[in-house]
C-alpha atoms as a PDB file:
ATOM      1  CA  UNK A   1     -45.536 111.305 -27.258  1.00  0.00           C
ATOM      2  CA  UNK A   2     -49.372 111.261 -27.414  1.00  0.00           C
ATOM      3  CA  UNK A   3     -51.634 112.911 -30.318  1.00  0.00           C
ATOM      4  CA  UNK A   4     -54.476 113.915 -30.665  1.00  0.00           C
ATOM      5  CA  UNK A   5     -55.913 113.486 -34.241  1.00  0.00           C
ATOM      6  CA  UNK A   6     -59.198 115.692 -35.131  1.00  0.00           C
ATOM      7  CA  UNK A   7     -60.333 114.150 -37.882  1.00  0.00           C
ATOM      8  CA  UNK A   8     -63.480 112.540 -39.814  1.00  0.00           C
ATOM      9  CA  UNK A   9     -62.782 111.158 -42.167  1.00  0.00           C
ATOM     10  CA  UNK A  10     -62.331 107.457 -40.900  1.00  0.00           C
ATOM     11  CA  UNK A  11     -59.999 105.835 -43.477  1.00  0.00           C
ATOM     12  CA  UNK A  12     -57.628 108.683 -43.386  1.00  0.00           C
ATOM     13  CA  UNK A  13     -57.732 109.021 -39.871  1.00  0.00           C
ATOM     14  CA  UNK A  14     -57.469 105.298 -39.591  1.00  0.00           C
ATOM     15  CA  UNK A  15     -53.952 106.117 -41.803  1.00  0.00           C
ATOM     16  CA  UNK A  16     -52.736 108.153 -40.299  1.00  0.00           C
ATOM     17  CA  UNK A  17     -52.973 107.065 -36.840  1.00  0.00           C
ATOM     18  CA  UNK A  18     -51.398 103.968 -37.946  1.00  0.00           C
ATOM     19  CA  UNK A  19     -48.503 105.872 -39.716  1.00  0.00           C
ATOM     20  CA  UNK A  20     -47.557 107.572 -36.222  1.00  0.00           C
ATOM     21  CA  UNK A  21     -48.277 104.477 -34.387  1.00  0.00           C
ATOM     22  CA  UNK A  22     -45.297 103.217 -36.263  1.00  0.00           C
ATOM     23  CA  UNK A  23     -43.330 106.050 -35.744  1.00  0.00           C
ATOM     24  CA  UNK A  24     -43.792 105.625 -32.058  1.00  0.00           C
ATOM     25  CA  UNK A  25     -46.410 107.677 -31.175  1.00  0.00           C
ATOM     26  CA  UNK A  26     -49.704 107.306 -29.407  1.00  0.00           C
ATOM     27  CA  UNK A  27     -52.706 108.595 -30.886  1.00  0.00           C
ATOM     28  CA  UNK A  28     -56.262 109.199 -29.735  1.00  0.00           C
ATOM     29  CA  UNK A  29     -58.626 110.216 -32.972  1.00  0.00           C
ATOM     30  CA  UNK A  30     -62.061 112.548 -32.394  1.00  0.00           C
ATOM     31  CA  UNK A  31     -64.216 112.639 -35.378  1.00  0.00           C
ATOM     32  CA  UNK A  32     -65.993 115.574 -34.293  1.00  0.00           C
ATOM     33  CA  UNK A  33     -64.750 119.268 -32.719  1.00  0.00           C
ATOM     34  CA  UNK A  34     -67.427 118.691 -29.382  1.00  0.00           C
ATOM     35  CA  UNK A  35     -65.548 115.343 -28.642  1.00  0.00           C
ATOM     36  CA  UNK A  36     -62.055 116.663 -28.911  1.00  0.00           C
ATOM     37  CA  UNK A  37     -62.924 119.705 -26.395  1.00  0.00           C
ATOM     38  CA  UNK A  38     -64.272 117.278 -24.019  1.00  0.00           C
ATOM     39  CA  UNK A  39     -60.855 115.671 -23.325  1.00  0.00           C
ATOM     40  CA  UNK A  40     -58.506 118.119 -24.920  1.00  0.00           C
ATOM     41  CA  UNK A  41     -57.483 119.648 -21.344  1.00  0.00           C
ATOM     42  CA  UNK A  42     -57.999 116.478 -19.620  1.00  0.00           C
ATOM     43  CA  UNK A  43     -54.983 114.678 -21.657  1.00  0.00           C
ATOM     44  CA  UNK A  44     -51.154 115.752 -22.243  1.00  0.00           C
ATOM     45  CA  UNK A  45     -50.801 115.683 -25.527  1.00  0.00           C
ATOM     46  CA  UNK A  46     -47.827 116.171 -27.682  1.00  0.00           C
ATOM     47  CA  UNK A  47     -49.675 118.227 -30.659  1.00  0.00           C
ATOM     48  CA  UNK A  48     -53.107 118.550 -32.438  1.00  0.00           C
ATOM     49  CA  UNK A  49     -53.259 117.287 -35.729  1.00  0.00           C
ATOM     50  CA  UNK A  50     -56.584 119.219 -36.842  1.00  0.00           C
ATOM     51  CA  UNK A  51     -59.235 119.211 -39.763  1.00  0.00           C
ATOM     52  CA  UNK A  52     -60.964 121.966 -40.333  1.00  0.00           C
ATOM     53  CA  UNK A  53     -63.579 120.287 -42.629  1.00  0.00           C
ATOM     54  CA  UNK A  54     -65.610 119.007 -39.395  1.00  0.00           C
ATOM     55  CA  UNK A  55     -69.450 117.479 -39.325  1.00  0.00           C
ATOM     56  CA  UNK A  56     -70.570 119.487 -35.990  1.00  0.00           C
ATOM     57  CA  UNK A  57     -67.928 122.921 -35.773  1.00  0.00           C
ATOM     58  CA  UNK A  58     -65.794 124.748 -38.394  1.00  0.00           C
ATOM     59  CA  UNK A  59     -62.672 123.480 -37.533  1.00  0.00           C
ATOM     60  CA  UNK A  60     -61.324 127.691 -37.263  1.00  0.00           C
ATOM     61  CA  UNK A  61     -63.977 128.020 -34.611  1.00  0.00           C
ATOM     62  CA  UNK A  62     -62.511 124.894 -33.051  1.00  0.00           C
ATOM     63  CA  UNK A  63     -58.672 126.255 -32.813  1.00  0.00           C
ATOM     64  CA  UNK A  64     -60.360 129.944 -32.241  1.00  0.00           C
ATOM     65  CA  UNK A  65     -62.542 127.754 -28.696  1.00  0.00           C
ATOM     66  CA  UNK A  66     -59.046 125.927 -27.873  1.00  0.00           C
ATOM     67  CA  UNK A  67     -56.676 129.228 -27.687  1.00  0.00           C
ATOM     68  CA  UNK A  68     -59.631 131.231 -25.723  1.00  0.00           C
ATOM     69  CA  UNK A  69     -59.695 128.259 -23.029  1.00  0.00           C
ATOM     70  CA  UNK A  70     -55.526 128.209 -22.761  1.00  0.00           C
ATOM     71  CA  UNK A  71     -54.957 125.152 -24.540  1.00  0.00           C
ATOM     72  CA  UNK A  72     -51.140 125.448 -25.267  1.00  0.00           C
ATOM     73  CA  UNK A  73     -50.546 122.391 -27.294  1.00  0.00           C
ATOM     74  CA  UNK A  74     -49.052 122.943 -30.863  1.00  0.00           C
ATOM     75  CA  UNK A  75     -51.656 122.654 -32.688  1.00  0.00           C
ATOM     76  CA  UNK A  76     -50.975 122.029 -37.105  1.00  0.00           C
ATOM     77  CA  UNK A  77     -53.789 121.776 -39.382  1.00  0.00           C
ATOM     78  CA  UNK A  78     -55.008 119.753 -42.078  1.00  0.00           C
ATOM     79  CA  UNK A  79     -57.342 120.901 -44.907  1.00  0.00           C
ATOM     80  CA  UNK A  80     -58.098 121.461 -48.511  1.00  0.00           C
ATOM     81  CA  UNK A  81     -58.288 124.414 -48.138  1.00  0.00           C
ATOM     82  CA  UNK A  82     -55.137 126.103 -49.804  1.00  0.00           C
ATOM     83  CA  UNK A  83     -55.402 129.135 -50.760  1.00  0.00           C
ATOM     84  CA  UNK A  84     -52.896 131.685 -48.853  1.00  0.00           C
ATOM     85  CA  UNK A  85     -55.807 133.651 -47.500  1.00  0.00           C
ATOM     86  CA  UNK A  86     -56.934 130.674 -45.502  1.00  0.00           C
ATOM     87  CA  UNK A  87     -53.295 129.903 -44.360  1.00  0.00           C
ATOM     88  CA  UNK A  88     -53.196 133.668 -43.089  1.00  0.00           C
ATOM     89  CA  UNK A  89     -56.157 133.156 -41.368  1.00  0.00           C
ATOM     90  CA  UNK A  90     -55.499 129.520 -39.484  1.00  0.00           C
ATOM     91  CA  UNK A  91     -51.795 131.231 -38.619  1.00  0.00           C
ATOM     92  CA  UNK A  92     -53.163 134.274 -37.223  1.00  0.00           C
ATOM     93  CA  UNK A  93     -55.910 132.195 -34.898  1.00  0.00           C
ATOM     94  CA  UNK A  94     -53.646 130.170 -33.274  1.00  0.00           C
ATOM     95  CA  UNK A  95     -52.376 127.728 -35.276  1.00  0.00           C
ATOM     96  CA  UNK A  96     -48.585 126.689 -35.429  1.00  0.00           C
ATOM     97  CA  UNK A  97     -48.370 124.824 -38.626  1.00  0.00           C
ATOM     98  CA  UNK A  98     -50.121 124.629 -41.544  1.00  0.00           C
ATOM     99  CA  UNK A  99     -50.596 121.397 -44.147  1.00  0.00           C
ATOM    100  CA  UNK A 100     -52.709 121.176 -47.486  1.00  0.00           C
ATOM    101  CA  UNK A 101     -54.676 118.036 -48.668  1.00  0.00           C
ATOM    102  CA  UNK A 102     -53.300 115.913 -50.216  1.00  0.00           C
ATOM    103  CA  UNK A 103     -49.575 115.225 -48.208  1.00  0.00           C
ATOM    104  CA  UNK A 104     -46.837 113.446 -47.547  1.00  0.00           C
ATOM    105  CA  UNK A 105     -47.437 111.460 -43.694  1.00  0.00           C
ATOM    106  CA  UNK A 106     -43.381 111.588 -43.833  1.00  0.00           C
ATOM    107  CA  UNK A 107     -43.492 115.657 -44.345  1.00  0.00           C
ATOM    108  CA  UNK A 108     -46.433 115.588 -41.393  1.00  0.00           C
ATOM    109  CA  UNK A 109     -44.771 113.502 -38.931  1.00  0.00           C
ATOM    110  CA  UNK A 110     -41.447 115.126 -38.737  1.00  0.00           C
ATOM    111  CA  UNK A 111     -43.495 119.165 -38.540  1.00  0.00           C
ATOM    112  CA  UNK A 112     -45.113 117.460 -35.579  1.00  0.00           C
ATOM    113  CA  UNK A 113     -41.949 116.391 -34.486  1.00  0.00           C
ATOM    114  CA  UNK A 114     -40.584 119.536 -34.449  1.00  0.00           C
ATOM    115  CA  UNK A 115     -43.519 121.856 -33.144  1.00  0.00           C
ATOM    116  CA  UNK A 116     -43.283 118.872 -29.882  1.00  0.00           C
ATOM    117  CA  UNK A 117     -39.512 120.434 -29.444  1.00  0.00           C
ATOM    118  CA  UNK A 118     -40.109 123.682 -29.448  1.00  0.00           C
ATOM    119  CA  UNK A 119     -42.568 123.199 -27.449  1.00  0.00           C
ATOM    120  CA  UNK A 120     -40.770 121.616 -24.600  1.00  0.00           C
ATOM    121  CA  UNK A 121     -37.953 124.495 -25.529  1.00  0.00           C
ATOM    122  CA  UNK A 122     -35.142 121.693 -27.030  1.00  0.00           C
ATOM    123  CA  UNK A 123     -35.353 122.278 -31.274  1.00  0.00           C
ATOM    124  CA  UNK A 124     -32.218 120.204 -31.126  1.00  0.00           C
ATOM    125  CA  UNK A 125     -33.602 116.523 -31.389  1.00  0.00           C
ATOM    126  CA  UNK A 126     -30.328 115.432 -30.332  1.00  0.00           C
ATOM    127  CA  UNK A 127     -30.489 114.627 -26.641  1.00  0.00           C
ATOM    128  CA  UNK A 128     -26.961 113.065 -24.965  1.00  0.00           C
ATOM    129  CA  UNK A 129     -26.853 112.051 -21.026  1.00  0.00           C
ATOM    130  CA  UNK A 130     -23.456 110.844 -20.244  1.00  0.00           C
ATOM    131  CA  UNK A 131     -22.813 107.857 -22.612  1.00  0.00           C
ATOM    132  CA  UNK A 132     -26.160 108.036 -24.173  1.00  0.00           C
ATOM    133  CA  UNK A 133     -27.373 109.393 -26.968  1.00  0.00           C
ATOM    134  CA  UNK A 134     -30.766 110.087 -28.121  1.00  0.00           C
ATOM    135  CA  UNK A 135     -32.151 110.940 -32.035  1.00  0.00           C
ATOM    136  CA  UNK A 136     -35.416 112.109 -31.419  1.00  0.00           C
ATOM    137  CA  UNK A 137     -36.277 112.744 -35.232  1.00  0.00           C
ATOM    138  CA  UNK A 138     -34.786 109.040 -36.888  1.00  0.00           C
ATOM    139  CA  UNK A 139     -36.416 107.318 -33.322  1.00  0.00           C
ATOM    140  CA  UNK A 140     -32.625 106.045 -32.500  1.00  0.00           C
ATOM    141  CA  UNK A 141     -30.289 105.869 -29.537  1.00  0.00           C
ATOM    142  CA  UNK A 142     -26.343 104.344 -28.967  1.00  0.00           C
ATOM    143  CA  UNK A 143     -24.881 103.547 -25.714  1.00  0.00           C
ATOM    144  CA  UNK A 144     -21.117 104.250 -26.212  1.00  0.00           C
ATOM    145  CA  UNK A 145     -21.206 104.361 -29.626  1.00  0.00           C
ATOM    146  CA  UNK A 146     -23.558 101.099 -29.988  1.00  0.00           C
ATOM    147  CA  UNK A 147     -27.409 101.282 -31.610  1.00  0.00           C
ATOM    148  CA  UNK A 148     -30.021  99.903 -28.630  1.00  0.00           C
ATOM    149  CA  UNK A 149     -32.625  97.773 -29.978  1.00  0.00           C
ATOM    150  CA  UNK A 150     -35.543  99.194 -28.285  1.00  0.00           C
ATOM    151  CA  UNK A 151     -38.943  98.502 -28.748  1.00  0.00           C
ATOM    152  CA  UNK A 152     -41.532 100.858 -29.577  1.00  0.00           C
ATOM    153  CA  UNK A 153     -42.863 101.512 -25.491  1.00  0.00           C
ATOM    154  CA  UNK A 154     -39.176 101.333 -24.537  1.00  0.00           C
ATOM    155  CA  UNK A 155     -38.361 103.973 -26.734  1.00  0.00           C
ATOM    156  CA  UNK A 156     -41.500 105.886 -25.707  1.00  0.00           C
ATOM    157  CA  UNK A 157     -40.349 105.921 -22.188  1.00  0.00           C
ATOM    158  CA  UNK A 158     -36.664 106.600 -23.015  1.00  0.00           C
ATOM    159  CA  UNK A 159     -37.058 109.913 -25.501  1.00  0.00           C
ATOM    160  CA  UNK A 160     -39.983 110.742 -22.453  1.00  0.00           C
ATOM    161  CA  UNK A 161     -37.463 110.980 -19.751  1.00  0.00           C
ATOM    162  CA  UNK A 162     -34.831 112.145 -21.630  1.00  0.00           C
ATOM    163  CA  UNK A 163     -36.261 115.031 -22.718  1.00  0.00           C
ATOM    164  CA  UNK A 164     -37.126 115.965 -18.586  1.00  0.00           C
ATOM    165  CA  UNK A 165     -33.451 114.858 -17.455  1.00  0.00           C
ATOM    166  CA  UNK A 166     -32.741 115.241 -13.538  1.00  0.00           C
ATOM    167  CA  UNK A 167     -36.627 115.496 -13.002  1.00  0.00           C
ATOM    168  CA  UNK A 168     -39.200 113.180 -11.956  1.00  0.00           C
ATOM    169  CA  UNK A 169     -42.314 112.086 -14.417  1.00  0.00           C
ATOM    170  CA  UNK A 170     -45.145 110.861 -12.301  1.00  0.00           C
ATOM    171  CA  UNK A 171     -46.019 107.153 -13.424  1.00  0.00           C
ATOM    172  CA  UNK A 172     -49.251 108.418 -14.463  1.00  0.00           C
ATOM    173  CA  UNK A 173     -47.932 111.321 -17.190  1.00  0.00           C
ATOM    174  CA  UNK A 174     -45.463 108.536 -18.379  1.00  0.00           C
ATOM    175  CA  UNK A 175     -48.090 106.272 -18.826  1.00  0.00           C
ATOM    176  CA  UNK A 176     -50.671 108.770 -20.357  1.00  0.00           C
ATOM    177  CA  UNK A 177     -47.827 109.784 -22.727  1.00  0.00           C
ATOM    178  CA  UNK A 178     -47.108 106.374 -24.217  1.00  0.00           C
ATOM    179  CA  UNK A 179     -50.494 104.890 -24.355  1.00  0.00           C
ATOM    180  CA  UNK A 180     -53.925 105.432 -26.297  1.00  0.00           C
ATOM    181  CA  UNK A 181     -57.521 105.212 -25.551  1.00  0.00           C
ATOM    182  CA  UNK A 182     -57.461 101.867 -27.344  1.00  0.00           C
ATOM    183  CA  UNK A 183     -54.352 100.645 -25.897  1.00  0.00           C
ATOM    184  CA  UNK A 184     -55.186  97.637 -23.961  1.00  0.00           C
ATOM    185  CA  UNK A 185     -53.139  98.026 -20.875  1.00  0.00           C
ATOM    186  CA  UNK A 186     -51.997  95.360 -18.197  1.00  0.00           C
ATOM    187  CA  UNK A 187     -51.880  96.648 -14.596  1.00  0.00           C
ATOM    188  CA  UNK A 188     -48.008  96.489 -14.813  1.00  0.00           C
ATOM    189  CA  UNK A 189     -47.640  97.425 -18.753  1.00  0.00           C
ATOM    190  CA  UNK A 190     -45.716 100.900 -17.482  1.00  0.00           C
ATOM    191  CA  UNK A 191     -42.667  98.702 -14.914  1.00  0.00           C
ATOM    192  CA  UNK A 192     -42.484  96.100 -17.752  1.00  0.00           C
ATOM    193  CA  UNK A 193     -41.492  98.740 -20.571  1.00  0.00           C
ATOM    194  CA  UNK A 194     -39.349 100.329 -17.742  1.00  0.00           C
ATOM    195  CA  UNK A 195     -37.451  97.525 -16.595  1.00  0.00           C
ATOM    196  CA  UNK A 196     -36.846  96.422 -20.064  1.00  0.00           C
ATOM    197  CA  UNK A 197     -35.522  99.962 -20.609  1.00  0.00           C
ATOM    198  CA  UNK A 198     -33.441  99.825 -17.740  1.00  0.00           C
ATOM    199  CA  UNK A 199     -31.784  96.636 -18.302  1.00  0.00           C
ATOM    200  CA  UNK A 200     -30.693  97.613 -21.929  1.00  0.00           C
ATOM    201  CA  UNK A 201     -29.015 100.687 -20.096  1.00  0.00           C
ATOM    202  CA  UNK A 202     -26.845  98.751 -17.371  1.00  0.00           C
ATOM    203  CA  UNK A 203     -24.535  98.679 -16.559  1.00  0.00           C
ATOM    204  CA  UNK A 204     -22.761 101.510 -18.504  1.00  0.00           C
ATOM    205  CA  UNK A 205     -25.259 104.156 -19.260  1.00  0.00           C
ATOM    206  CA  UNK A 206     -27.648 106.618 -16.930  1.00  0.00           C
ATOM    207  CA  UNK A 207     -29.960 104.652 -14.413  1.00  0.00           C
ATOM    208  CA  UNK A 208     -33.327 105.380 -14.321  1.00  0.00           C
ATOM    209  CA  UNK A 209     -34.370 105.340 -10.587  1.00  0.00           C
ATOM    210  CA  UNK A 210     -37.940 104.990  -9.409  1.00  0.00           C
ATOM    211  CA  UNK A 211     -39.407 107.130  -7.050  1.00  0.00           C
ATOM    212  CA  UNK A 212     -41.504 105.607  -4.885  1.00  0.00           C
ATOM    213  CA  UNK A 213     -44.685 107.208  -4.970  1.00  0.00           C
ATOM    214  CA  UNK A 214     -44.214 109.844  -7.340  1.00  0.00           C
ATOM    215  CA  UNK A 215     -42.543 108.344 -10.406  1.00  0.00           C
ATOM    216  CA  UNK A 216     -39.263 107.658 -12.950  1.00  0.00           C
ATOM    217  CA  UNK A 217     -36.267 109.713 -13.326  1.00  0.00           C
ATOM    218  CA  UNK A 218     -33.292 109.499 -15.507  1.00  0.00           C
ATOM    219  CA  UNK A 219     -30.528 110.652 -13.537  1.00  0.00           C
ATOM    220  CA  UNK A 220     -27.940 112.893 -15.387  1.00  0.00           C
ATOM    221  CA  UNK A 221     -24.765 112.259 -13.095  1.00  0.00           C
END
């Protein structure tokens, strides 16, 4: 899943991005509230991570601009900032979640985790198809009862069409999902992860069938 990280502080947003990098996640990091609007809607990201200690905007103004133009995305935030009054205040304008300076990444990563399930409407991170089971908060899967060794992009793709099962995810979401801006990214970085993927699954778990000219599905039968 991709993030997006509003933050300005460069060595902690530097940290952090690195932190979810290794958790499996793709991040994109804005050090101002103009530069996040300008791609916020353009993007499908996962979850804001936001700071409300911005150069250019008050980051409350920013989450106030982002619910007025229907941005959906779980948005948590990050401050100083602890008193309860401010909490009340970031809650009530739109945010979901709510973290005070200084944290624990482990504490942040798994709320994002779980605002990105209730967003898609499966809290459970336990997905199974068939033989195949998928732990969406420890980043681990077993085919009959066997750990896969997947790689970070492999399990990217997997725990992304898993959590759509039976439907099709156009090669360009997939591939927006799973990369960053500063991903370098071969023409055919998307089929390599895939057919990695797929041969871990064969020949006793769910194929995942390409759709030729829309995109990937996992099929559930």
């Amino acid at each position: 899943m991709r993030l997006m990280l509003v933050e300005d502080d460069k060595r902690l947003a530097r940290g952090m991005a690195a932190a979810f990098h290794a958790a499996g996640f793709a991040v994109d990091i804005f050090p101002t509230g103009d530069s996040a609007l300008a791609v916020v809607q353009q993007e499908p990201y996962g979850a804001i991570i936001l700071d409300l200690g911005l150069p250019d905007i008050d980051g409350l103004d920013l989450l106030k601009s982002l619910r007025r133009r229907g941005v959906s995305t779980p948005i948590i935030i990050l401050t100083a900032r602890g008193c309860t009054e401010d909490r009340i205040i970031g809650l009530d304008n739109g945010a979901d979640d709510y973290m005070v300076k200084p944290f624990d990444p482990r504490e942040l990563e798994s709320r994002v985790r779980a605002l990105i399930r209730r967003s898609l409407g499966s809290p459970n991170p336990i997905i199974r198809i068939g033989s195949l089971t998928l732990d969406r908060s420890s980043r681990t899967a077993w085919l009959n009862g066997e750990m896969l060794a997947l790689r970070r992009r492999e399990m990217a793709v997997l725990e992304a069409l898993m959590g759509r099962p039976g439907k099709i995810l156009a090669k360009e979401r997939l591939a927006a999902e799973i990369f960053d801006f500063d991903d370098e990214v071969a023409p055919n970085a998307l089929e390599v992860h895939v057919g990695r993927l797929r041969r871990k699954l064969q020949p006793h778990g769910p194929a995942i069938r390409t759709v030729r000219g829309l995109g990937y599905i996992i099929e559930t039968a």
